[in-house]
Protein backbone atom coordinates (compact mmCIF):
# COMPACT_ATOMS: atom_id res chain seq x y z
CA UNK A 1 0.00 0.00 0.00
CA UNK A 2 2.95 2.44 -1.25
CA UNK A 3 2.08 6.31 -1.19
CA UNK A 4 -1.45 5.41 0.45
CA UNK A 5 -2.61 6.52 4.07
CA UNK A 6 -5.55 5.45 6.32
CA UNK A 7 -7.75 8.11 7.65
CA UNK A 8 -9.75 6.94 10.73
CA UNK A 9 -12.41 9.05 11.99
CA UNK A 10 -14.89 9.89 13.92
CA UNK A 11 -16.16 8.27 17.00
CA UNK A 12 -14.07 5.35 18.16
CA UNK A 13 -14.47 1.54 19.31
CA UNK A 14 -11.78 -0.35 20.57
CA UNK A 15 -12.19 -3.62 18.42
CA UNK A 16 -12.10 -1.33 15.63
CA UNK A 17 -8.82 0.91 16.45
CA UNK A 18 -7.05 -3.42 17.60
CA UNK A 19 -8.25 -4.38 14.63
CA UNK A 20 -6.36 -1.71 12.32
CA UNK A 21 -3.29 -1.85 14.68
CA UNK A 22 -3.06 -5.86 14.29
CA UNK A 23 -3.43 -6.11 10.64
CA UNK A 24 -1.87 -2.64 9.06
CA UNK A 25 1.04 -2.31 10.25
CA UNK A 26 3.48 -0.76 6.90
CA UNK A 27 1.10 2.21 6.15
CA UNK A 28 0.73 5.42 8.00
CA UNK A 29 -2.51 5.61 9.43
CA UNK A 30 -4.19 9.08 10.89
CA UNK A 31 -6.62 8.44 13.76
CA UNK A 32 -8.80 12.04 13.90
CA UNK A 33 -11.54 11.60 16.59
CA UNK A 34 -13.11 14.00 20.26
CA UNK A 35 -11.67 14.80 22.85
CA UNK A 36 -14.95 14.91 24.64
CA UNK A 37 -16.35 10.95 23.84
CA UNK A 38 -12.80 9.47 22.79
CA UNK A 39 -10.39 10.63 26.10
CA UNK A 40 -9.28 7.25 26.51
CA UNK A 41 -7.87 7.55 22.90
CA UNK A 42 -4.89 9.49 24.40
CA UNK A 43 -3.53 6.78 26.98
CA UNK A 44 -4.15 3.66 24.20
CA UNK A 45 -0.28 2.18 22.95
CA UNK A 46 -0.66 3.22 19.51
CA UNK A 47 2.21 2.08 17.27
CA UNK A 48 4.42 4.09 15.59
CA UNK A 49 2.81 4.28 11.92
CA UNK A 50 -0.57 6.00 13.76
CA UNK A 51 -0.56 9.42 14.37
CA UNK A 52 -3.29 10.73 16.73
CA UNK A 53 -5.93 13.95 16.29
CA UNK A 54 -7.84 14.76 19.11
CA UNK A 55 -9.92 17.76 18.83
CA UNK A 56 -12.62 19.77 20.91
CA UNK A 57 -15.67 18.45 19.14
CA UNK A 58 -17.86 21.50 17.49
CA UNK A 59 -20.75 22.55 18.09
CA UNK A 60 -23.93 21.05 16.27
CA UNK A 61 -25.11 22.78 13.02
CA UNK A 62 -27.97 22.57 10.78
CA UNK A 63 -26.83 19.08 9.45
CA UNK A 64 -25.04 17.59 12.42
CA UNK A 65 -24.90 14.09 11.15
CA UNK A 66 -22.75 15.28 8.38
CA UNK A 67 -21.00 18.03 10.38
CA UNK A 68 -19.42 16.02 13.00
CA UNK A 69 -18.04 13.83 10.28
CA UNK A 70 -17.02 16.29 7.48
CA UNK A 71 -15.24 18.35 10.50
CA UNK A 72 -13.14 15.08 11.94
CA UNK A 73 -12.12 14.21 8.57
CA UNK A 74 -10.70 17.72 7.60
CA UNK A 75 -8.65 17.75 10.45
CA UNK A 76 -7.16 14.42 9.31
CA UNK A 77 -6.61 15.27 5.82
CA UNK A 78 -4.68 18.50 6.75
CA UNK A 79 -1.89 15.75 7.92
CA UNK A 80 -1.87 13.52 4.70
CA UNK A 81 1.29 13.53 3.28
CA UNK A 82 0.68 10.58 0.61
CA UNK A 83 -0.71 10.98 -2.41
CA UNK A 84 -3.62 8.98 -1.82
CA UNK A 85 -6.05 7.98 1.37
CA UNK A 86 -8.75 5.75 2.62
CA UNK A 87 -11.13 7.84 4.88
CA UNK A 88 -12.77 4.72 7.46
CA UNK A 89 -14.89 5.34 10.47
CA UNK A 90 -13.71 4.68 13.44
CA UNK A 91 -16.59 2.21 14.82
CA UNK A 92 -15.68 -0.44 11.62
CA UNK A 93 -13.38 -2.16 10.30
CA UNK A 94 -12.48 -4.12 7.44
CA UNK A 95 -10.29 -6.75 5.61
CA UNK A 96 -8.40 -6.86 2.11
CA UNK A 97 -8.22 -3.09 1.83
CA UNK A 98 -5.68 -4.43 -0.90
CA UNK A 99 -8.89 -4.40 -3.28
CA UNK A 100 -9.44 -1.09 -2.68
CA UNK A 101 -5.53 0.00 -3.04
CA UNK A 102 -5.99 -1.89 -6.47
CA UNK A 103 -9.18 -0.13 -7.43
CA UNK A 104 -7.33 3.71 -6.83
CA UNK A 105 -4.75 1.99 -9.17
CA UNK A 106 -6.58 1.34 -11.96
CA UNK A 107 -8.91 4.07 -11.79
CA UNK A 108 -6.71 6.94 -10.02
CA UNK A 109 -8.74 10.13 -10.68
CA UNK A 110 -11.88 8.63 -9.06
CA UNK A 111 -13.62 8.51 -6.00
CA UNK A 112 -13.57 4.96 -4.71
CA UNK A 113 -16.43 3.93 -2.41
CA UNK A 114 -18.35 0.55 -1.51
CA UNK A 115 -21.88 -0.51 -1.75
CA UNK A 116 -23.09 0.23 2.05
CA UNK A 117 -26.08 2.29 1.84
CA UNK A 118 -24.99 3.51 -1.61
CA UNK A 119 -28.67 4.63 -3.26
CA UNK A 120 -30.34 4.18 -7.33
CA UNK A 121 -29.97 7.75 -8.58
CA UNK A 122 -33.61 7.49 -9.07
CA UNK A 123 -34.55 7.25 -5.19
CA UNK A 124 -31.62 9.35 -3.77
CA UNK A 125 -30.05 10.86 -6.53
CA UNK A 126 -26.21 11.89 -6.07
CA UNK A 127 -25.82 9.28 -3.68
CA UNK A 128 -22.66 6.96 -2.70
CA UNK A 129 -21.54 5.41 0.23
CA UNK A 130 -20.02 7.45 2.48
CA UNK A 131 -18.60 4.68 4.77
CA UNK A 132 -15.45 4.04 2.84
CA UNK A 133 -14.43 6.94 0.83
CA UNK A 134 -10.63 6.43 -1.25
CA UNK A 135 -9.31 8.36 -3.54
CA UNK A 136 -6.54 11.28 -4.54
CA UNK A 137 -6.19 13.34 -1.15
CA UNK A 138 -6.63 15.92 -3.35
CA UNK A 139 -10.22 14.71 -4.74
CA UNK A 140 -11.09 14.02 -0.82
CA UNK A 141 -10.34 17.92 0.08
CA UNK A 142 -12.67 18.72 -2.66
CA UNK A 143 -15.17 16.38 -1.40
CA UNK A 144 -15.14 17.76 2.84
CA UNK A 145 -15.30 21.42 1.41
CA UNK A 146 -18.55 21.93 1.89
CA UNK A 147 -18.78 25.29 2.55
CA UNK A 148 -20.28 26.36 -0.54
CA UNK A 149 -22.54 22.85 -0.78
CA UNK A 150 -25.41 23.22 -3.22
CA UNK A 151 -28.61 24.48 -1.51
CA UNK A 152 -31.18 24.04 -3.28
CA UNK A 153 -31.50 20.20 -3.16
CA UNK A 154 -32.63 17.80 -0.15
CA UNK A 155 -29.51 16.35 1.27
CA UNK A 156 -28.46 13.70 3.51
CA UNK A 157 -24.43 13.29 4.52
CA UNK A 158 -24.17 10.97 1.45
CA UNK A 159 -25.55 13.50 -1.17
CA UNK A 160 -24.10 16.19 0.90
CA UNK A 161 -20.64 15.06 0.18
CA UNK A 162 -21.02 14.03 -3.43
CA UNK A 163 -22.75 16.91 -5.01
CA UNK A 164 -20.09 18.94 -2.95
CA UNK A 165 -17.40 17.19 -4.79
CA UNK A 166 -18.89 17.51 -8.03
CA UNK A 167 -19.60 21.26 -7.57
CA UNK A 168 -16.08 22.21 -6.62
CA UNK A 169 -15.04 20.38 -9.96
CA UNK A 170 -17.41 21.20 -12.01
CA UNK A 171 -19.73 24.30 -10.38
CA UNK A 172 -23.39 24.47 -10.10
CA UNK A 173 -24.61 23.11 -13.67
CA UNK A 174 -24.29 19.59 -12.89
CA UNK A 175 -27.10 19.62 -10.77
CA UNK A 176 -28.85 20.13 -13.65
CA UNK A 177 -27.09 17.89 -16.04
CA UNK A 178 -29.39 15.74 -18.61
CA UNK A 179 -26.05 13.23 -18.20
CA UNK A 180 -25.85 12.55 -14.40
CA UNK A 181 -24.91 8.80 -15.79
CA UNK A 182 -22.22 10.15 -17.31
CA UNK A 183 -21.04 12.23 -14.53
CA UNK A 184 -21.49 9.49 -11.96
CA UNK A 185 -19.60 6.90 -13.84
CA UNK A 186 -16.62 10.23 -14.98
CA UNK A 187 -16.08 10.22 -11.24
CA UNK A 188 -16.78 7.24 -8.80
CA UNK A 189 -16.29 3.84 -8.48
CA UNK A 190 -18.63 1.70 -6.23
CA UNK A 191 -17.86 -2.33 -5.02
CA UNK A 192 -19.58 -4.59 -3.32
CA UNK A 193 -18.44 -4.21 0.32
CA UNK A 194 -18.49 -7.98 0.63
CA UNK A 195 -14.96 -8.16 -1.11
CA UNK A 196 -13.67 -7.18 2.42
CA UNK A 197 -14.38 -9.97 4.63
CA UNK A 198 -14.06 -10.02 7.42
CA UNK A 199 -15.56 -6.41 8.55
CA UNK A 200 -18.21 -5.11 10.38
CA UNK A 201 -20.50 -2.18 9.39
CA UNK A 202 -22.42 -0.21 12.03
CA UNK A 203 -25.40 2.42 11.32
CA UNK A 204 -26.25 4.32 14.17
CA UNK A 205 -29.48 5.13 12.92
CA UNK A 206 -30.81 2.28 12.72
CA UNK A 207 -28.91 0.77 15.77
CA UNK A 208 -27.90 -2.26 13.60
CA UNK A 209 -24.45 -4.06 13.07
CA UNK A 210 -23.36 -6.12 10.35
CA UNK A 211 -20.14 -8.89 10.70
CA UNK A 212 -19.60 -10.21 7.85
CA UNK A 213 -23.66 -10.71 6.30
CA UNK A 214 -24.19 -7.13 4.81
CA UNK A 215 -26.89 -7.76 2.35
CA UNK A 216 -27.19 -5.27 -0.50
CA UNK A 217 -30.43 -6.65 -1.39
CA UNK A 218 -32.36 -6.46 1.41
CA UNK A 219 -30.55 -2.89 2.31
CA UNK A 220 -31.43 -1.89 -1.39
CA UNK A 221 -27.76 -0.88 -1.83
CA UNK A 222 -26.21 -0.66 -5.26
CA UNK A 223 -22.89 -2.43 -5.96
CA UNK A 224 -21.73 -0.43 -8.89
CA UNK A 225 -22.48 2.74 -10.41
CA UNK A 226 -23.90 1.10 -12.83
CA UNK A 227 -26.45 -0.07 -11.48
CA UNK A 228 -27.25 2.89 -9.57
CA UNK A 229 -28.75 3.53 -13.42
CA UNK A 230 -30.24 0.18 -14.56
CA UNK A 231 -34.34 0.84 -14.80
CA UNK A 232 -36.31 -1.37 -13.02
């Protein structure tokens, strides 16, 4: 995983943060997490290749699901040296992120992301996963600058971050594009997440964890960006 580095971020589990430190051990990995839920963070024996962020956490804002992330993931990408990264949360984990590293290698300029919770364009449109998100550092700044976000669609954290990304490259008309296909496929790549075994996938929202059985199916997740297209 040459010229690669793991961002971790967000809130923390210890399985998760043993897991990472027992199975990468040759690439830098950035840990960015709160001061105020993650304390014991500070006195854990992290090895060498982690370096540790701890931040006050900020206050909540109109979209604080997407906030608390976008925020935590800045301040991790402000120490990225490498040309590339994998942004993780901090409450999963998962195997084989070899497959990924060979994904950003064969398609470098896009947005790599898998298939949890990743949406049809005709129920969510603009819509990837945002639980693994790899890609040029670069394209991830891009992506957490979401300062001038479009406003005049209904976002969630997913579309929030992906129509973010696409404005900063290509300004306000895409919204509007008759070739979102096009755009979509220009731009991301999505896998099914089950090429990662073993992992586990958490959603707060619904209060549900997955080891190993994610279903795309039956979570009517998409597992390309192709598909995301394909009419019913």
């Amino acid at each position: 995983m040459n010229d690669i580095t793991m961002l971790i971020q967000g809130n923390l589990t210890e399985d998760a943060i043993k897991f990472y430190i027992e199975n990468y051990k040759n690439v830098p990995v950035i840990v960015s997490t709160w001061y105020e839920t993650n304390d014991w963070i500070c006195e854990y024996n992290l090895p060498k290749n982690f370096t540790l962020i701890i931040n006050k956490q900020p206050s909540n804002n109109v979209n604080s699901r997407a906030h608390l992330q976008i925020q935590s993931t800045l301040y991790g990408l402000t120490e990225i040296k490498t040309e590339f990264v994998i942004k993780l949360r901090g409450d999963e984990y998962y195997s084989n992120l070899e497959y990924v590293v060979n994904l950003i290698n064969e398609y470098p300029k896009h947005i790599t992301t898998n298939s949890v919770f990743a949406r049809k364009f005709k129920d969510f449109n603009w819509h990837v996963s945002d639980h693994l998100i790899a890609g040029l550092t670069s394209n991830l700044h891009l992506m957490f600058a979401v300062t001038d976000a479009p406003k005049n669609i209904s976002l969630n954290p997913e579309q929030l971050l992906t129509t973010t990304f696409l404005q900063n490259k290509y300004g306000l008309d895409f919204i509007n594009s008759t070739e979102p296909e096009t755009i979509m496929k220009e731009n991301f790549i999505i896998f099914d997440v089950n090429y990662l075994k073993p992992y586990k996938i958490v959603s707060n929202s619904d209060k549900k964890i997955w080891l190993n059985n994610f279903n795309n199916q039956e979570n009517n997740c998409i597992i390309s960006v192709e598909e995301m297209f394909y009419k019913d």
